[in-house]
PDB file of N, CA and C in Angstrom:
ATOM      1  N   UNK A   1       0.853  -1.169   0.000  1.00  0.00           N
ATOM      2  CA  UNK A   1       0.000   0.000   0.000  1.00  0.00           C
ATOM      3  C   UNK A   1       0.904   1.239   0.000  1.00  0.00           C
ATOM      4  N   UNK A   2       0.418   2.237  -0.752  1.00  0.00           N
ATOM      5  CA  UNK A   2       1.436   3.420  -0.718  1.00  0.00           C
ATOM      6  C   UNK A   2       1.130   3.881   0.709  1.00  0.00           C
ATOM      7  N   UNK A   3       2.452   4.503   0.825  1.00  0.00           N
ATOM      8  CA  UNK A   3       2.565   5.650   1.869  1.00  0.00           C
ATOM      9  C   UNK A   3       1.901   6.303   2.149  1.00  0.00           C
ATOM     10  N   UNK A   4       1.047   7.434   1.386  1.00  0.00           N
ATOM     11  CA  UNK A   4       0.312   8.814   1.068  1.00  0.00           C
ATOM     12  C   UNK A   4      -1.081   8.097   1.420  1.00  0.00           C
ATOM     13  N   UNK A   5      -1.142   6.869   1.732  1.00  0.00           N
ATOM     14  CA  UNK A   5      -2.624   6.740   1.711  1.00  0.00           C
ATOM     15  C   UNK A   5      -3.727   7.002   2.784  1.00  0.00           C
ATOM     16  N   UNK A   6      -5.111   7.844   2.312  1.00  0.00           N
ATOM     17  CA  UNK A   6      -5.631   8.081   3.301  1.00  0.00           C
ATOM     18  C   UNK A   6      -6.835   7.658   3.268  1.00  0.00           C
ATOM     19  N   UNK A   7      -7.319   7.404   4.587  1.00  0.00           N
ATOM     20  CA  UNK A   7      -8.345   6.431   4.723  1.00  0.00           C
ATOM     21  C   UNK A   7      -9.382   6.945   5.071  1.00  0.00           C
ATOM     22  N   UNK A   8     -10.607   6.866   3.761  1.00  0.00           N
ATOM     23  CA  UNK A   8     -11.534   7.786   3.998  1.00  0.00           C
ATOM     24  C   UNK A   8     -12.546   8.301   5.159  1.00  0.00           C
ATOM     25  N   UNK A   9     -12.526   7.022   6.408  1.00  0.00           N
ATOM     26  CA  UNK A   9     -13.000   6.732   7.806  1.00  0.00           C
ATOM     27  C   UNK A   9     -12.206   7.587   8.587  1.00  0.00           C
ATOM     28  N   UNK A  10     -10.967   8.199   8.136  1.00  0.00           N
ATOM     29  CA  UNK A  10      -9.981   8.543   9.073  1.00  0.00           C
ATOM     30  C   UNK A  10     -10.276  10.260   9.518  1.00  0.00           C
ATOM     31  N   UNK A  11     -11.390  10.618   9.044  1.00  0.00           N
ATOM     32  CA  UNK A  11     -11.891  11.556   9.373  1.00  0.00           C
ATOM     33  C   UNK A  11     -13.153  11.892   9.302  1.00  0.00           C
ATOM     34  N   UNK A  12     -14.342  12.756  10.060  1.00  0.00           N
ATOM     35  CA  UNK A  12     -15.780  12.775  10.117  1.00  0.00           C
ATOM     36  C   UNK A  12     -16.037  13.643   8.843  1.00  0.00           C
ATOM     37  N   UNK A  13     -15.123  14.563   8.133  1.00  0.00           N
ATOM     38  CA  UNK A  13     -15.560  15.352   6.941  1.00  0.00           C
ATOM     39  C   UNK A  13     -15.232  14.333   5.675  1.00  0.00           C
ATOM     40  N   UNK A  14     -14.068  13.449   5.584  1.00  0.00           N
ATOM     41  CA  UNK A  14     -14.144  12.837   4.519  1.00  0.00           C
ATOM     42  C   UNK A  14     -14.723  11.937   4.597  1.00  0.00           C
ATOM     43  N   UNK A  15     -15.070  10.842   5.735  1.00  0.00           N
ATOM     44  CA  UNK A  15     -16.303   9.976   5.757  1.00  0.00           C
ATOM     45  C   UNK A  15     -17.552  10.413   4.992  1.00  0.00           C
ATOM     46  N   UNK A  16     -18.125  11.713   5.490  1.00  0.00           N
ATOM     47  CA  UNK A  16     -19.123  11.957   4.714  1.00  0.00           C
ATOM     48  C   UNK A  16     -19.264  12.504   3.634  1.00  0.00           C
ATOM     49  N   UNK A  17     -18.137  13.447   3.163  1.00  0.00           N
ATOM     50  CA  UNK A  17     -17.943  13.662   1.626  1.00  0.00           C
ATOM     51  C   UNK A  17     -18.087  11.305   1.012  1.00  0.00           C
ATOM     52  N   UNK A  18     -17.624  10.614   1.760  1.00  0.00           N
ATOM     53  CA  UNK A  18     -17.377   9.423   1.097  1.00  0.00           C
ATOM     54  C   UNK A  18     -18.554   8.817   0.628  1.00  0.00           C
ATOM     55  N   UNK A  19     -19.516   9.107   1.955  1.00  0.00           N
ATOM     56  CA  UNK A  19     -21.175   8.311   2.095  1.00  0.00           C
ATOM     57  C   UNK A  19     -21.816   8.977   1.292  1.00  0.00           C
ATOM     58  N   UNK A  20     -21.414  10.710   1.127  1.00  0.00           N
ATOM     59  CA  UNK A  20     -22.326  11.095   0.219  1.00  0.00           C
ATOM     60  C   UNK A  20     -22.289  11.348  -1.014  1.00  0.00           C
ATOM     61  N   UNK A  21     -21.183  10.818  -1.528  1.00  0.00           N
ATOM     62  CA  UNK A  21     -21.044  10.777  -3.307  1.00  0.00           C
ATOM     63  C   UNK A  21     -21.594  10.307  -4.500  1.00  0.00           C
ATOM     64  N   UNK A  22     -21.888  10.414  -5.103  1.00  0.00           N
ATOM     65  CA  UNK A  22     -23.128   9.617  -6.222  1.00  0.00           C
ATOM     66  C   UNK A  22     -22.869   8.537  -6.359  1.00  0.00           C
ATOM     67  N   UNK A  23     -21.915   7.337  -5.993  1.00  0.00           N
ATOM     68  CA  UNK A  23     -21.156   6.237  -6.640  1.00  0.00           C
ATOM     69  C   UNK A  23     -21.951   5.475  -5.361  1.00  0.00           C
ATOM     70  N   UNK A  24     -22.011   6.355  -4.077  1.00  0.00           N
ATOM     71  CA  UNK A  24     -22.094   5.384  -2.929  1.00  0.00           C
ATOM     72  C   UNK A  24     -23.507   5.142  -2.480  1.00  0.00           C
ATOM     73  N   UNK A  25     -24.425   5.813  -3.569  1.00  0.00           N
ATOM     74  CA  UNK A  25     -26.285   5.766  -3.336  1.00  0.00           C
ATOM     75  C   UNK A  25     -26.522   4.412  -3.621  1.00  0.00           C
ATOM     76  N   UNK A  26     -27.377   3.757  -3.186  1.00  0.00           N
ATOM     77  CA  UNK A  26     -27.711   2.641  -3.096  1.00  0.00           C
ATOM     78  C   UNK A  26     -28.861   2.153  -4.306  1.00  0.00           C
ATOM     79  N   UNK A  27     -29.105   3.568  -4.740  1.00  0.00           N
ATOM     80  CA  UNK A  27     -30.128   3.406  -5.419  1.00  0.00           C
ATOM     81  C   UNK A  27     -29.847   4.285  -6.945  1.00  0.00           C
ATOM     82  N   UNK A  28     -28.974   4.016  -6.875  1.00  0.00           N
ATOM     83  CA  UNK A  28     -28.192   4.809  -8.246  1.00  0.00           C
ATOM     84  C   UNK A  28     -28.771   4.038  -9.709  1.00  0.00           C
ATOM     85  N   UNK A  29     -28.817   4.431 -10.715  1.00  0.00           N
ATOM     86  CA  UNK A  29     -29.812   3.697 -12.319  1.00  0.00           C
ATOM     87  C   UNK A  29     -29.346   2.608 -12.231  1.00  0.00           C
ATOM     88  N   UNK A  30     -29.879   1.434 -12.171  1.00  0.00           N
ATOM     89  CA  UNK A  30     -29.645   0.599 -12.299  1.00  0.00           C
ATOM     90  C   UNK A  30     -29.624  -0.174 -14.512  1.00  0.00           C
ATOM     91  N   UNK A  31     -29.004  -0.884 -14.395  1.00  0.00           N
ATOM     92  CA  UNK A  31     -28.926  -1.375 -15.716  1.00  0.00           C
ATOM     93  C   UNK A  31     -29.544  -1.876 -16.310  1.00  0.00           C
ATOM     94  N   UNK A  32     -30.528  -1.746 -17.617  1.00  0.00           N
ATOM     95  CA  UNK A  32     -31.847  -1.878 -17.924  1.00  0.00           C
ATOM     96  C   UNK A  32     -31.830  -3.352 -18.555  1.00  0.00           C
ATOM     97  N   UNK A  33     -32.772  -4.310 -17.739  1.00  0.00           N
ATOM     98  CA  UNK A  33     -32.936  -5.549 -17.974  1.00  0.00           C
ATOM     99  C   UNK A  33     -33.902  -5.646 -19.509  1.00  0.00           C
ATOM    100  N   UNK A  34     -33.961  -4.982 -20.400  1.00  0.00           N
ATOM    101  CA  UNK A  34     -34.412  -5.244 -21.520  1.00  0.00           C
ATOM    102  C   UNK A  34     -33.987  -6.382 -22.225  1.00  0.00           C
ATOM    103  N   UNK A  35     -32.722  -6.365 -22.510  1.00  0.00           N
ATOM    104  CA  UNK A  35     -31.823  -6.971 -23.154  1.00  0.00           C
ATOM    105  C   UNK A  35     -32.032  -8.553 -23.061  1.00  0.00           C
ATOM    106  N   UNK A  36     -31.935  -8.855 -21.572  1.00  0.00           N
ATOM    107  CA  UNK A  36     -31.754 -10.254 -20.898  1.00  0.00           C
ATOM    108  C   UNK A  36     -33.315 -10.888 -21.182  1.00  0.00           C
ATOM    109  N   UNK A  37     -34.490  -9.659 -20.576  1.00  0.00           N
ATOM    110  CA  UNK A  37     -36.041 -10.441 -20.993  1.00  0.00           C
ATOM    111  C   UNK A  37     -36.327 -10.684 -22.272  1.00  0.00           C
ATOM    112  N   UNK A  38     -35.730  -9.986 -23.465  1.00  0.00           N
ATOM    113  CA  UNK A  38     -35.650 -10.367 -24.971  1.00  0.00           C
ATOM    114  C   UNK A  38     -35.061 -11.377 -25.515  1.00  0.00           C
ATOM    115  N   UNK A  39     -33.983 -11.580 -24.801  1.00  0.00           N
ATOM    116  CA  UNK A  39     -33.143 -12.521 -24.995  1.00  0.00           C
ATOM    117  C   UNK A  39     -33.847 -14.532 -24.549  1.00  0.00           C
ATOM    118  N   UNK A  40     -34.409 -13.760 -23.592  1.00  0.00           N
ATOM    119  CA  UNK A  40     -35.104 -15.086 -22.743  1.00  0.00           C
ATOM    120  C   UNK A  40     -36.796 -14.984 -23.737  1.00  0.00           C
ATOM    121  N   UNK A  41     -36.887 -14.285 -24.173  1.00  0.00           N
ATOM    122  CA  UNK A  41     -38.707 -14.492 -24.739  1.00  0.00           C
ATOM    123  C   UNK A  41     -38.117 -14.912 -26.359  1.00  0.00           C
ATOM    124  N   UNK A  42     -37.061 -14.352 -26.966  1.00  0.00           N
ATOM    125  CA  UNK A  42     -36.676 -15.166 -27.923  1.00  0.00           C
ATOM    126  C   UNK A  42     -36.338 -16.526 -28.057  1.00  0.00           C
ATOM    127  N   UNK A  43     -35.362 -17.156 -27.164  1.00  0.00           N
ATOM    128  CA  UNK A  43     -35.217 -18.413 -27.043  1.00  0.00           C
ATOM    129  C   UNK A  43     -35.883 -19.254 -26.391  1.00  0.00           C
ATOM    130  N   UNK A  44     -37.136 -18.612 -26.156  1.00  0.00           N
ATOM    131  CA  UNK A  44     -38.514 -19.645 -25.818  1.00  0.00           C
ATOM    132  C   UNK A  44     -39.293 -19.770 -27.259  1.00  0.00           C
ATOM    133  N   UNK A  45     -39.519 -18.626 -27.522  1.00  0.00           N
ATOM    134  CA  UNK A  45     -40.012 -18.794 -28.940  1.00  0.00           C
ATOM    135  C   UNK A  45     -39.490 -19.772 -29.794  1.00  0.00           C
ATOM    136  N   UNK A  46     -37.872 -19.777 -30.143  1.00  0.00           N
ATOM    137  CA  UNK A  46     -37.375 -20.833 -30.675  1.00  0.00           C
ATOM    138  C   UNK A  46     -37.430 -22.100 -30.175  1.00  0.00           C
ATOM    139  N   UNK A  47     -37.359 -22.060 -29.028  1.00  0.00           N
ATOM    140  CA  UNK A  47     -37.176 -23.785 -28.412  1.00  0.00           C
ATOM    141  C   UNK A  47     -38.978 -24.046 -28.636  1.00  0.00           C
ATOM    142  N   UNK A  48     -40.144 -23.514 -28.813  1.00  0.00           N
ATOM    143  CA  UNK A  48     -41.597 -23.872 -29.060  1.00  0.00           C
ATOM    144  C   UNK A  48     -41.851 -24.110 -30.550  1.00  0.00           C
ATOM    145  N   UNK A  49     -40.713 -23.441 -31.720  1.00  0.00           N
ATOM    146  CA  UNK A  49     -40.768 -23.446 -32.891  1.00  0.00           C
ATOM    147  C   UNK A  49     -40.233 -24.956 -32.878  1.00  0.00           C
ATOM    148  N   UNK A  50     -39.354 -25.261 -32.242  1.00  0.00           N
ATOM    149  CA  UNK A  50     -38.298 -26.501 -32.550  1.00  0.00           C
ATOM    150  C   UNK A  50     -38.814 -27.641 -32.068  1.00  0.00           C
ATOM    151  N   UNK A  51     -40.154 -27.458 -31.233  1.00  0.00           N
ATOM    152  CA  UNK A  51     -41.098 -28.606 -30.405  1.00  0.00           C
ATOM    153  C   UNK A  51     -42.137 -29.156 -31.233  1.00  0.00           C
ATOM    154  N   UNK A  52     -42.214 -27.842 -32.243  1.00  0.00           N
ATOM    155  CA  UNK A  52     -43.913 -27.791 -33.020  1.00  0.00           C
ATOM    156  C   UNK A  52     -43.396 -28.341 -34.273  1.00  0.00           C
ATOM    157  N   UNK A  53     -42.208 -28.442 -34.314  1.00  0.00           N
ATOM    158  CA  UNK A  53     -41.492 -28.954 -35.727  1.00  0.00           C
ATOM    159  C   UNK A  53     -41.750 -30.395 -35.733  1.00  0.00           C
ATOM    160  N   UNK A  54     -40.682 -30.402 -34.650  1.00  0.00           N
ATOM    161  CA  UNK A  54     -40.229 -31.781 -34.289  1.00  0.00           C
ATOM    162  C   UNK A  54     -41.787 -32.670 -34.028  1.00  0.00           C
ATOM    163  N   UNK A  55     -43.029 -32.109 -33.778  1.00  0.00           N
ATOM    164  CA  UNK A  55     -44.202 -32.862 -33.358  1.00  0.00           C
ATOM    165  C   UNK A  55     -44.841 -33.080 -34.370  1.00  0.00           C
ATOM    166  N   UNK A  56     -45.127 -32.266 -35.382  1.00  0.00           N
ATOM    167  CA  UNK A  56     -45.348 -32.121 -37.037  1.00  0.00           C
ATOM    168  C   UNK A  56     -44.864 -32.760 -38.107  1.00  0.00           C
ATOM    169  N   UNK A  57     -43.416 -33.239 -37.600  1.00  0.00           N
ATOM    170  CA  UNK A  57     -42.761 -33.701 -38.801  1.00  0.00           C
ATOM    171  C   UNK A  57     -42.772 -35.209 -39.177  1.00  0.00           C
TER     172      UNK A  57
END
């Protein structure tokens, strides 16, 4: 660990500059699950295409 290092607990003003920074909200945008539910309603679709085939053929 460097030398210079300071530890943001190591004082009551930078503690709370620490708690209160945008990085440390708990509730900050979260990452939009579009992607993953498309992903999952597509490869149901296919695996029902590949059932209806396979039952048909």
């Amino acid at each position: 660990m460097a030398e210079n290092y300071t530890d943001p607990s190591g004082n009551t003003a930078q503690f709370r500059a620490f708690v209160d920074s945008p990085e440390a909200t708990p509730g900050a945008a979260a990452p939009s699950r579009l992607p993953l539910v498309a992903g999952i309603v597509a490869a149901a679709v296919v695996v029902v295409a590949l059932v209806a085939w396979l039952a048909l053929g």
